[in-house]
PDB file of N, CA and C in Angstrom:
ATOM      1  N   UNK A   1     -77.004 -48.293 -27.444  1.00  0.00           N
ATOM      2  CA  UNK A   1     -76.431 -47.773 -28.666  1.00  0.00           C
ATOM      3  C   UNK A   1     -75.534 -48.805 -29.337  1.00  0.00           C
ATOM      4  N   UNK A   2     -74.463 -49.450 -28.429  1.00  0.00           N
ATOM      5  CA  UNK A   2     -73.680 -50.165 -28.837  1.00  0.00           C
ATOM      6  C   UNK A   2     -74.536 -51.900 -29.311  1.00  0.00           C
ATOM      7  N   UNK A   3     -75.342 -52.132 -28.057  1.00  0.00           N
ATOM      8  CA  UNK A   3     -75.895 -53.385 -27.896  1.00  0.00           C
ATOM      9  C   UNK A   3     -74.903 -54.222 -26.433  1.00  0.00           C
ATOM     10  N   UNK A   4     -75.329 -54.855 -26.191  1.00  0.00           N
ATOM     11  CA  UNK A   4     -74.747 -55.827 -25.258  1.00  0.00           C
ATOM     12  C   UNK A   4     -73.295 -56.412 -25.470  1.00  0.00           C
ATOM     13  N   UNK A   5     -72.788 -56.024 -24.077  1.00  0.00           N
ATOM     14  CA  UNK A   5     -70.751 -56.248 -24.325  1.00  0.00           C
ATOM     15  C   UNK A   5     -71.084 -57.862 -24.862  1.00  0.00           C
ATOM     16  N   UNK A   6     -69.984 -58.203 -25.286  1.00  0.00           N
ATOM     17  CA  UNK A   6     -69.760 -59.715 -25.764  1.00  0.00           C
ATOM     18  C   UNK A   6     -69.283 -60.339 -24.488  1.00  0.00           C
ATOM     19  N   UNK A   7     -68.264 -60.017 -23.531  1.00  0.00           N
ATOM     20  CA  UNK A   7     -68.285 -60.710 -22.359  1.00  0.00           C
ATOM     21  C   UNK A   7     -68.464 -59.684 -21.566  1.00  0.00           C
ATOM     22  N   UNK A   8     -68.695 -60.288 -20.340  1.00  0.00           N
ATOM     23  CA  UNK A   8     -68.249 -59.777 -18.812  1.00  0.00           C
ATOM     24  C   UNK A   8     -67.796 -60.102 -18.176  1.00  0.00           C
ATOM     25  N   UNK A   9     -66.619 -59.882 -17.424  1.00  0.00           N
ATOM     26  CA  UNK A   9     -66.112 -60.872 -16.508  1.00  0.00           C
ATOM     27  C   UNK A   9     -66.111 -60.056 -14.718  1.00  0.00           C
ATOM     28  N   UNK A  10     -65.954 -61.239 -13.851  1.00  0.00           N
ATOM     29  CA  UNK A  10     -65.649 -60.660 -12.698  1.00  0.00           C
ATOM     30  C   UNK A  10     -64.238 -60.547 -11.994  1.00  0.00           C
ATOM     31  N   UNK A  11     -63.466 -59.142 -12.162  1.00  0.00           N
ATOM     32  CA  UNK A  11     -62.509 -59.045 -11.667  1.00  0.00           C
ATOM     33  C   UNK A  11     -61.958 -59.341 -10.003  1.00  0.00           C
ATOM     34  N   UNK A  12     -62.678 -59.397  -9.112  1.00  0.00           N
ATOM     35  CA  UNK A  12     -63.045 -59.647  -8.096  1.00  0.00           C
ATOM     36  C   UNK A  12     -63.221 -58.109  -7.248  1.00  0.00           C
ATOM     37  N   UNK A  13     -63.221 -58.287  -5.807  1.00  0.00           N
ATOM     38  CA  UNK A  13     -63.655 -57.564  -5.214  1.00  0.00           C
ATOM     39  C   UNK A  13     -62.761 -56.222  -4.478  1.00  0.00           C
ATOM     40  N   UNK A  14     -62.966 -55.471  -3.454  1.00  0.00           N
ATOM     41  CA  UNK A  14     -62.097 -54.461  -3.344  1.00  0.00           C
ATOM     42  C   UNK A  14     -62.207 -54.210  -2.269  1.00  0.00           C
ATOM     43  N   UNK A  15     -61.046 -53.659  -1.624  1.00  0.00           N
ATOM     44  CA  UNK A  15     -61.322 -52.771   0.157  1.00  0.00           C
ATOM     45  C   UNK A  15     -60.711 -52.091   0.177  1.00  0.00           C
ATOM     46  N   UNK A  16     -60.714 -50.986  -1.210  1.00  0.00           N
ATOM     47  CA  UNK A  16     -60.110 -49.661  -1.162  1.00  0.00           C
ATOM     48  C   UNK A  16     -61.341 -49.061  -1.125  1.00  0.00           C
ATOM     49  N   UNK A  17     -61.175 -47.905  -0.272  1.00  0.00           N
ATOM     50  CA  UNK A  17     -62.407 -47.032   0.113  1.00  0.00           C
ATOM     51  C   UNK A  17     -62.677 -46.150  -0.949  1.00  0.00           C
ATOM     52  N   UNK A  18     -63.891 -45.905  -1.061  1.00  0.00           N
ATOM     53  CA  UNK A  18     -64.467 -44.651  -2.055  1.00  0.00           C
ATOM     54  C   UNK A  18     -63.487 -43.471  -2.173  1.00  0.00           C
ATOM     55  N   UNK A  19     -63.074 -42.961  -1.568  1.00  0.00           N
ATOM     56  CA  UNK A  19     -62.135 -41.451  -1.564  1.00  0.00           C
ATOM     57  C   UNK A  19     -61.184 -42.013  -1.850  1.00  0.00           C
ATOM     58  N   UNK A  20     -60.466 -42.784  -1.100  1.00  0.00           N
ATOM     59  CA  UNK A  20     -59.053 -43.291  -1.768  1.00  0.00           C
ATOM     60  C   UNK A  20     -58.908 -43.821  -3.187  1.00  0.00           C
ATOM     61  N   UNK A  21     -59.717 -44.276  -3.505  1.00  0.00           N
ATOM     62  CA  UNK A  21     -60.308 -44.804  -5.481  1.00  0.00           C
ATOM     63  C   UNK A  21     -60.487 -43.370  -5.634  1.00  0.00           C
ATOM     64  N   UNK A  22     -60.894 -42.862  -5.781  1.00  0.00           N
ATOM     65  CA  UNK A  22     -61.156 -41.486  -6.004  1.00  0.00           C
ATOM     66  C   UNK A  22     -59.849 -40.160  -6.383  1.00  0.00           C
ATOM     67  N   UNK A  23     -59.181 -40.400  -5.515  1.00  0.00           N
ATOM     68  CA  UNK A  23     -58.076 -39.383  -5.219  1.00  0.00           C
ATOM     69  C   UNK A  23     -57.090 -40.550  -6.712  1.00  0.00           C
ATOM     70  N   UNK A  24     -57.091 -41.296  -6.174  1.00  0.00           N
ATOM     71  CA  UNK A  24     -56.138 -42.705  -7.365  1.00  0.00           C
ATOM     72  C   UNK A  24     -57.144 -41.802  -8.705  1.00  0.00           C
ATOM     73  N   UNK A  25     -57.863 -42.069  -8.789  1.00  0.00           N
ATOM     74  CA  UNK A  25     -58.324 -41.623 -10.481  1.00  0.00           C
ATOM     75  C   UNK A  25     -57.966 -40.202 -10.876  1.00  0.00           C
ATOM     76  N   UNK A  26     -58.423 -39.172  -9.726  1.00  0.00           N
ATOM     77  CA  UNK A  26     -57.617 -37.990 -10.147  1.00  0.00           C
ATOM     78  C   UNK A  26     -56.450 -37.891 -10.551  1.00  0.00           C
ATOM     79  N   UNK A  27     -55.525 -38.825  -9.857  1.00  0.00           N
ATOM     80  CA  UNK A  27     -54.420 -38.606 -10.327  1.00  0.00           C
ATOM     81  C   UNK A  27     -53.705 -38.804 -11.343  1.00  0.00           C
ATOM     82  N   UNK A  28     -54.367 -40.164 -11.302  1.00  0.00           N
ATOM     83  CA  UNK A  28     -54.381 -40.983 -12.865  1.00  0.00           C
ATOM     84  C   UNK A  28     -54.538 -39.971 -14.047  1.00  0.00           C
ATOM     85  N   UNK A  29     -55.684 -38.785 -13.837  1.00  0.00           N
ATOM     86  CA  UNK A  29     -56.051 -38.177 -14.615  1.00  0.00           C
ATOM     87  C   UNK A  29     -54.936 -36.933 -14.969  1.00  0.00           C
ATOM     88  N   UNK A  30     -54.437 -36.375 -13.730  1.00  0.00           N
ATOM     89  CA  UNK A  30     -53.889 -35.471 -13.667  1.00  0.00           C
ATOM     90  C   UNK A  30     -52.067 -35.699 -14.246  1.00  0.00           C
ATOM     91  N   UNK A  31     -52.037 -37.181 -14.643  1.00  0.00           N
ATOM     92  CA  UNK A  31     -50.323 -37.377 -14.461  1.00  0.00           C
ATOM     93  C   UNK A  31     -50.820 -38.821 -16.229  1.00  0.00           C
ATOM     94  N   UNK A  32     -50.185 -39.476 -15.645  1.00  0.00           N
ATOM     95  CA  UNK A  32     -49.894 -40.266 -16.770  1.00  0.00           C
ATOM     96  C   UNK A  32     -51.965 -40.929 -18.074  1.00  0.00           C
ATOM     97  N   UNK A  33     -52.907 -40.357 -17.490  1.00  0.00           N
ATOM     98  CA  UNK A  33     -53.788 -40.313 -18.230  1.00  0.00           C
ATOM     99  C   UNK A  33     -54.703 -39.316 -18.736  1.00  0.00           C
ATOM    100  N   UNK A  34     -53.868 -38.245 -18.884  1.00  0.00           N
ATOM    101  CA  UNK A  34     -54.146 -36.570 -19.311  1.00  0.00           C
ATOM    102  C   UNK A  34     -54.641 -37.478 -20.336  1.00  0.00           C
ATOM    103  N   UNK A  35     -55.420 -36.148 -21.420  1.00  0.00           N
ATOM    104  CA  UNK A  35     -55.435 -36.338 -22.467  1.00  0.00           C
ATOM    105  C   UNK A  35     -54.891 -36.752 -23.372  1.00  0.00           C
ATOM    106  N   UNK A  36     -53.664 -35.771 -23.291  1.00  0.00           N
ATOM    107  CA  UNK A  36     -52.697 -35.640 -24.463  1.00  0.00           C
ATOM    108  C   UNK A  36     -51.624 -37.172 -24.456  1.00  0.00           C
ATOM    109  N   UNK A  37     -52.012 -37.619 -23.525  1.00  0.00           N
ATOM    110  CA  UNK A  37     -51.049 -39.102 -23.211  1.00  0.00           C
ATOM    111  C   UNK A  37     -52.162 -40.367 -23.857  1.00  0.00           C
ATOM    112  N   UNK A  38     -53.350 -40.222 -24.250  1.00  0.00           N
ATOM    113  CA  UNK A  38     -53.896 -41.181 -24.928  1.00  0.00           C
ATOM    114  C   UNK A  38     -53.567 -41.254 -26.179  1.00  0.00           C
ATOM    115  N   UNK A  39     -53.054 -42.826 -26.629  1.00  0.00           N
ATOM    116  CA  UNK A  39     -53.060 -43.007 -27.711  1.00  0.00           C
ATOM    117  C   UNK A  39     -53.827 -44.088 -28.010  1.00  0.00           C
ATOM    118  N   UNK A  40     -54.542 -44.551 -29.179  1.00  0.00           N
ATOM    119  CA  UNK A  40     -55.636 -45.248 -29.447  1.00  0.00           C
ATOM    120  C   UNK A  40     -55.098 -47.078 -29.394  1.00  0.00           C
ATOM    121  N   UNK A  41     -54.229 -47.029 -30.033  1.00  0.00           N
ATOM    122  CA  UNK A  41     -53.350 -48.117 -30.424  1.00  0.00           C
ATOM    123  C   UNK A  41     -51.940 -48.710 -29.181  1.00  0.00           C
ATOM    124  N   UNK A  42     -51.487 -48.092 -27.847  1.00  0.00           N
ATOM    125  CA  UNK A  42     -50.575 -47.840 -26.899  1.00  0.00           C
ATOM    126  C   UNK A  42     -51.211 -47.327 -25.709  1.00  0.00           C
ATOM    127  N   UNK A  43     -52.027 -46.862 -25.319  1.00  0.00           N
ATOM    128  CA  UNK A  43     -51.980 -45.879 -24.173  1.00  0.00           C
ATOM    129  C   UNK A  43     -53.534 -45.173 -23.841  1.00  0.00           C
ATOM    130  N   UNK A  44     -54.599 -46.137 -23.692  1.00  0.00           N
ATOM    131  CA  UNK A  44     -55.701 -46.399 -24.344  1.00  0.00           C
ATOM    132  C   UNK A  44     -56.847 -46.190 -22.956  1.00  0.00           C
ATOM    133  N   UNK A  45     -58.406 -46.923 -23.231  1.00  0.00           N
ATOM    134  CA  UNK A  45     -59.176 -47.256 -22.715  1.00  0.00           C
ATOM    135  C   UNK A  45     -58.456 -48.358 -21.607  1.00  0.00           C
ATOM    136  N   UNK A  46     -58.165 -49.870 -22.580  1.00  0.00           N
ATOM    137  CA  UNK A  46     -58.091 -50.334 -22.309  1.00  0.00           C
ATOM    138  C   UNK A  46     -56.865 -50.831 -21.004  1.00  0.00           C
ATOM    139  N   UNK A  47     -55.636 -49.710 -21.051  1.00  0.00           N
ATOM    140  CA  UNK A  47     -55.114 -49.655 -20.683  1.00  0.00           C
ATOM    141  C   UNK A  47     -55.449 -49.292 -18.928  1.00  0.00           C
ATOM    142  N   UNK A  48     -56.172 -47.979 -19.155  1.00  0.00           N
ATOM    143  CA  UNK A  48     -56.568 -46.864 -17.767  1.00  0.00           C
ATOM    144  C   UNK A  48     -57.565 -48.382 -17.475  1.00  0.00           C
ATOM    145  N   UNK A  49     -58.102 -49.117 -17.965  1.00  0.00           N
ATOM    146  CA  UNK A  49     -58.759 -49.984 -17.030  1.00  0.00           C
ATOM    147  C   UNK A  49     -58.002 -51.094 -16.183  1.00  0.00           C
ATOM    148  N   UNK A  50     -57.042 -51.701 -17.078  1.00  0.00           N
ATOM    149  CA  UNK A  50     -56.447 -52.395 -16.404  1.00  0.00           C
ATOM    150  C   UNK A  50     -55.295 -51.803 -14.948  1.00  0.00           C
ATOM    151  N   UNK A  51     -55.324 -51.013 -15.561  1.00  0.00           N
ATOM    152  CA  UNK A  51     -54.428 -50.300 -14.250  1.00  0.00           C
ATOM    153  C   UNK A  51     -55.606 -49.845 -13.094  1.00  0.00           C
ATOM    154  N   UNK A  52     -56.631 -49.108 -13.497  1.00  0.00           N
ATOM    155  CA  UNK A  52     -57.440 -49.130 -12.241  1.00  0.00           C
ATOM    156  C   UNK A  52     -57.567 -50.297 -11.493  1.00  0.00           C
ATOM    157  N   UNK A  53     -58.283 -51.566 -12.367  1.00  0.00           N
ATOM    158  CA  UNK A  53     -58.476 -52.933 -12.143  1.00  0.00           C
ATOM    159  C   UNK A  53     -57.470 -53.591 -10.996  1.00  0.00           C
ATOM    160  N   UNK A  54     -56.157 -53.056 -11.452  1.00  0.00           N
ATOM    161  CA  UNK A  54     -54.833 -53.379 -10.968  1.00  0.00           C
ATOM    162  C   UNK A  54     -55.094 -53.107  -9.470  1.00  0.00           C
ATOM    163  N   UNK A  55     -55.408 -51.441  -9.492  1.00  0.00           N
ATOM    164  CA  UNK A  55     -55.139 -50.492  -7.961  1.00  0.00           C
ATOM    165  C   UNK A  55     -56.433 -51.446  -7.120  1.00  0.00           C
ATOM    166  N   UNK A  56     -57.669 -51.627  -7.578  1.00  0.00           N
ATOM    167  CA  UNK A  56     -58.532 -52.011  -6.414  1.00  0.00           C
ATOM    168  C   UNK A  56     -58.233 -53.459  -6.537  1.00  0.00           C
ATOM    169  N   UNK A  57     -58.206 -54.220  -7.191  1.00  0.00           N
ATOM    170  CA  UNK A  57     -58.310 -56.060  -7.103  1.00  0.00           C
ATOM    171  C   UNK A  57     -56.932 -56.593  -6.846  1.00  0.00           C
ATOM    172  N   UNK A  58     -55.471 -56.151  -7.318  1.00  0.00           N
ATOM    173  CA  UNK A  58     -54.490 -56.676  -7.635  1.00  0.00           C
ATOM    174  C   UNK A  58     -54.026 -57.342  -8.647  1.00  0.00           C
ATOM    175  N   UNK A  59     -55.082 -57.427  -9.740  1.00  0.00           N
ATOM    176  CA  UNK A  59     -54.997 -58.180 -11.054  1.00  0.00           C
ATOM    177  C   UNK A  59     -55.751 -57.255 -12.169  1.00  0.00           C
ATOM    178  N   UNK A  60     -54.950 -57.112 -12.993  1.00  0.00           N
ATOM    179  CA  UNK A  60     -55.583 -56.251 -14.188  1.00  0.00           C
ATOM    180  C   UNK A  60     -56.281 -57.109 -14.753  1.00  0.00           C
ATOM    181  N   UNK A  61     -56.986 -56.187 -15.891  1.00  0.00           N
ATOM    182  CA  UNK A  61     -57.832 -56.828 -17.077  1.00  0.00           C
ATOM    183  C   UNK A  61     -56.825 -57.969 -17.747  1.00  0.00           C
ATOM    184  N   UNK A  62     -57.540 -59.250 -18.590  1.00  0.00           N
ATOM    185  CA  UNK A  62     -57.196 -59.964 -19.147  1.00  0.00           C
ATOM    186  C   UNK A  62     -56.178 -59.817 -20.442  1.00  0.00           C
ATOM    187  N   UNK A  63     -54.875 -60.518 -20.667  1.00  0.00           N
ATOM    188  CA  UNK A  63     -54.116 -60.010 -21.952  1.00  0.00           C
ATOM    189  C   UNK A  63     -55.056 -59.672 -23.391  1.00  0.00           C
ATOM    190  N   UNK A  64     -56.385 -60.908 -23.362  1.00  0.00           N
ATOM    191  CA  UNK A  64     -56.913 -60.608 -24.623  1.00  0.00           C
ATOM    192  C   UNK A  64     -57.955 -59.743 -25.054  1.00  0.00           C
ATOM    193  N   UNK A  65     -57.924 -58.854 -23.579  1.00  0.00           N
ATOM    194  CA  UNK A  65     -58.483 -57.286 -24.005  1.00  0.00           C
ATOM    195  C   UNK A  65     -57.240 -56.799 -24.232  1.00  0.00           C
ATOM    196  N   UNK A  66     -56.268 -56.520 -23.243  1.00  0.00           N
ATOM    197  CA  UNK A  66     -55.434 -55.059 -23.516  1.00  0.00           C
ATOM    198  C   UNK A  66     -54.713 -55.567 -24.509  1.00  0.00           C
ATOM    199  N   UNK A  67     -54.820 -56.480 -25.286  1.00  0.00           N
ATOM    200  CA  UNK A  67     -53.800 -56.935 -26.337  1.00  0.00           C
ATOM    201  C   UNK A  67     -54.942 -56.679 -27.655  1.00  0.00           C
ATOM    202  N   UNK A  68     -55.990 -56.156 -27.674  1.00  0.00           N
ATOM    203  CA  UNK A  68     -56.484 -56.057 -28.903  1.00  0.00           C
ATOM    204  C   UNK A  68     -56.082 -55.442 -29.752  1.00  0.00           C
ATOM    205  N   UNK A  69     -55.397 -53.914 -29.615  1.00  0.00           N
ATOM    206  CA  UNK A  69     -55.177 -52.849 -30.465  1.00  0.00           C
ATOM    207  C   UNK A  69     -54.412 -53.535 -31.219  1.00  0.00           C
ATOM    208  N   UNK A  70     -53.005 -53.966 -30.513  1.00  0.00           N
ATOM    209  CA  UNK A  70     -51.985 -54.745 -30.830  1.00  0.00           C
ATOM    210  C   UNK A  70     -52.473 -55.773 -31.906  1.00  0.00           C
ATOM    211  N   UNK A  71     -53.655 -56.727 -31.600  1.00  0.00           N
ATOM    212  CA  UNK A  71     -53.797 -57.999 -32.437  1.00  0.00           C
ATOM    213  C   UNK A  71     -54.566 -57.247 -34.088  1.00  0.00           C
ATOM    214  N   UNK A  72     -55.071 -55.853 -33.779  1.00  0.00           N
ATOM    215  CA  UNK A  72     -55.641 -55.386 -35.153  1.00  0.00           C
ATOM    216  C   UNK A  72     -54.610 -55.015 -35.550  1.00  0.00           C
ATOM    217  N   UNK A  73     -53.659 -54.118 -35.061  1.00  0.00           N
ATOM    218  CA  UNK A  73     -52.529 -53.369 -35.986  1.00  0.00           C
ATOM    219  C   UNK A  73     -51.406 -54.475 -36.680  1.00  0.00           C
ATOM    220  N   UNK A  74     -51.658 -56.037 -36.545  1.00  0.00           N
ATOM    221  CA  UNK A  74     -51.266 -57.133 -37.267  1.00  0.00           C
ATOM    222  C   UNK A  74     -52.426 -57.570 -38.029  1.00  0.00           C
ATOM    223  N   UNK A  75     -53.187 -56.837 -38.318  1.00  0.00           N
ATOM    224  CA  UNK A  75     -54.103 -57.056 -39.562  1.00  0.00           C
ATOM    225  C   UNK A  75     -53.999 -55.783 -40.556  1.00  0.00           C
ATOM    226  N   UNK A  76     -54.236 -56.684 -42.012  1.00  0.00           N
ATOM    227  CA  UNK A  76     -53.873 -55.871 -43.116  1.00  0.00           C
ATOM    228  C   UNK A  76     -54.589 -54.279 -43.080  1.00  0.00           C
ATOM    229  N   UNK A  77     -55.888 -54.421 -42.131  1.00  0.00           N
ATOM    230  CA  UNK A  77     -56.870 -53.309 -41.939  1.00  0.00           C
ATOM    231  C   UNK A  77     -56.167 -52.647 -40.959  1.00  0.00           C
ATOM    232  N   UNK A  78     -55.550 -53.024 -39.913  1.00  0.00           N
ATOM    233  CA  UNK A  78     -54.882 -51.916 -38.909  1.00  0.00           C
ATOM    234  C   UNK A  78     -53.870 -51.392 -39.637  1.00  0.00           C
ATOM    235  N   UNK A  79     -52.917 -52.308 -40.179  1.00  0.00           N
ATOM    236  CA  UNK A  79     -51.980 -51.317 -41.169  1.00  0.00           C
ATOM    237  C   UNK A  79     -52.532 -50.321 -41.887  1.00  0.00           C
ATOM    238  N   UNK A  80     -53.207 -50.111 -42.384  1.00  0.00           N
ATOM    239  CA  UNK A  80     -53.928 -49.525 -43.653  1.00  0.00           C
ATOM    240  C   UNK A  80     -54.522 -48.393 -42.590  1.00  0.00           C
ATOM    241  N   UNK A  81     -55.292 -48.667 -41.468  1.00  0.00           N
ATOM    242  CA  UNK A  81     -55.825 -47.168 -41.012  1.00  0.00           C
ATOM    243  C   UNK A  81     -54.578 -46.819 -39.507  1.00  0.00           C
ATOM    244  N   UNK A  82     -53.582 -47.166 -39.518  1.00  0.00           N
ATOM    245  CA  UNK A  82     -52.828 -46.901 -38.638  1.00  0.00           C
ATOM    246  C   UNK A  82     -52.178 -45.520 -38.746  1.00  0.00           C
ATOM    247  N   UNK A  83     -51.845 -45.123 -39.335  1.00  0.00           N
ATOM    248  CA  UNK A  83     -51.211 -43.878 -39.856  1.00  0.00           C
ATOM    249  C   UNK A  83     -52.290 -42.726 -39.636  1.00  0.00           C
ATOM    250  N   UNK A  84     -53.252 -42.964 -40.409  1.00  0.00           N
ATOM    251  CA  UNK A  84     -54.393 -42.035 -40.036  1.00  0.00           C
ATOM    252  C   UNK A  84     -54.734 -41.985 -38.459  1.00  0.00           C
ATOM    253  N   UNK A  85     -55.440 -43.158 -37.785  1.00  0.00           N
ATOM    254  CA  UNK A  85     -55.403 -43.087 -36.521  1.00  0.00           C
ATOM    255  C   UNK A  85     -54.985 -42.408 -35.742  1.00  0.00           C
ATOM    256  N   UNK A  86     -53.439 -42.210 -36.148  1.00  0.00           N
ATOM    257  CA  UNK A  86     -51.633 -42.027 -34.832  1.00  0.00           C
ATOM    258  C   UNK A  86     -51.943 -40.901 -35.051  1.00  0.00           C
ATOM    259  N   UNK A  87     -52.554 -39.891 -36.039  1.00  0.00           N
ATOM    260  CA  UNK A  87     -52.206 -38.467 -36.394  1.00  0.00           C
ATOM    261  C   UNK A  87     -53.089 -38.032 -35.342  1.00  0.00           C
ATOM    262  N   UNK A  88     -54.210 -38.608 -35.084  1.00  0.00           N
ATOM    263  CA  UNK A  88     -55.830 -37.917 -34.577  1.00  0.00           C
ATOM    264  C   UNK A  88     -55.217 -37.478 -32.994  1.00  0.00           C
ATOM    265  N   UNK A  89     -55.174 -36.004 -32.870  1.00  0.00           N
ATOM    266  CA  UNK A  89     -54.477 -35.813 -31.574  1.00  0.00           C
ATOM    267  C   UNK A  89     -55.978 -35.672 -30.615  1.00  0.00           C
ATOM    268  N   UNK A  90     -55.435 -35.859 -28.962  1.00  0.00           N
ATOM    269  CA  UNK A  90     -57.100 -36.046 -28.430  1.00  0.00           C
ATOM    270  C   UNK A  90     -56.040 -34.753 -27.349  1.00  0.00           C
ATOM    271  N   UNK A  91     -57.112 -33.945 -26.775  1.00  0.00           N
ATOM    272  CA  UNK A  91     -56.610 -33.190 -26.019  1.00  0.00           C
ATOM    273  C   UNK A  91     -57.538 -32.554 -25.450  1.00  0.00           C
ATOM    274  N   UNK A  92     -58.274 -33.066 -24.826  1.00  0.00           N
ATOM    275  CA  UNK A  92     -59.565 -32.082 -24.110  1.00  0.00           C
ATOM    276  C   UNK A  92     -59.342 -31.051 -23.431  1.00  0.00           C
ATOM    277  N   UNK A  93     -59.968 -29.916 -23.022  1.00  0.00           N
ATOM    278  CA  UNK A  93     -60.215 -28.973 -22.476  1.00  0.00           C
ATOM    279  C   UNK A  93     -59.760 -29.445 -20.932  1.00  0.00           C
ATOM    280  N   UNK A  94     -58.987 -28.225 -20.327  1.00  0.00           N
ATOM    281  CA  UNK A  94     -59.042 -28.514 -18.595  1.00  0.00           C
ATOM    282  C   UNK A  94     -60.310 -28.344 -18.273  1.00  0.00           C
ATOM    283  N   UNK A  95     -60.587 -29.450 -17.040  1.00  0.00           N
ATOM    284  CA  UNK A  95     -61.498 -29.670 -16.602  1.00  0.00           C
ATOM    285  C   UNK A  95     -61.726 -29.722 -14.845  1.00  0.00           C
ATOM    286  N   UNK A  96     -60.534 -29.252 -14.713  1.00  0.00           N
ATOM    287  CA  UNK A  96     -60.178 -29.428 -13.064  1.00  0.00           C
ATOM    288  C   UNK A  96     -61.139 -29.010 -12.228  1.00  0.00           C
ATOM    289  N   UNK A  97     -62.372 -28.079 -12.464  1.00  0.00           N
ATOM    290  CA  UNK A  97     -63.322 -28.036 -11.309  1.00  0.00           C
ATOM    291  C   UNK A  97     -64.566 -29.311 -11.371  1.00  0.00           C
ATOM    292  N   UNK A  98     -64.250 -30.422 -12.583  1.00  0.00           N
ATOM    293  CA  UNK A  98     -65.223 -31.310 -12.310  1.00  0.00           C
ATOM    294  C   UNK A  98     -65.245 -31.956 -11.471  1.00  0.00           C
ATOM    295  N   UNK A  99     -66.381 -32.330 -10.636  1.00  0.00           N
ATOM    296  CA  UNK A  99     -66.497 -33.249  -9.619  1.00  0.00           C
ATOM    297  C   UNK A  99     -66.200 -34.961 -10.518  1.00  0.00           C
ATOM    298  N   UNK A 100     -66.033 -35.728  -9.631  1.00  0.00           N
ATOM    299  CA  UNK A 100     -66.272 -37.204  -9.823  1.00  0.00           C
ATOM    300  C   UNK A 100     -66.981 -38.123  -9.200  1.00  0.00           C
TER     301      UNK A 100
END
């Protein structure tokens, strides 16, 4: 849909076990990456990756991903749709009997 990422990189490897990654994402989900705590521009995609990234490798994602939002909202175009953006509230439905 999208087409092919522009990079990929290799974060390296992991010896946190399946359940223990597991129980870490629930929680993630359940505490500081609810819904209602995403913001598009602060508190993001890019963010919940680097912090996962963080929990299994010890090194998050690269500054010049999680610094993108940041590098548009210093363009005349992020100013301009920033306001609109900040309003768009995200708040999904509980979902607590989904598996993962």
């Amino acid at each position: 849909m999208l087409g092919e990422p522009m990079e990929k990189l290799h974060v390296g490897k992991t010896e946190i076990p399946h359940n223990i990654f597991l129980d870490h994402v629930r929680e993630l989900g359940s505490s500081s990456f609810r819904g209602e705590h995403y913001k598009l521009f602060e508190h993001n995609c890019n963010t919940f990756s680097s912090e996962v990234t963080t929990f299994l490798t010890g090194c998050g994602i690269p500054a010049h991903i999680t610094d993108l939002p940041s590098n548009v909202l210093r363009t005349p175009f992020g100013q301009m749709i920033r306001a609109a953006v900040e309003n768009i509230k995200v708040n999904p439905a509980s979902r607590s009997d989904q598996n993962i």
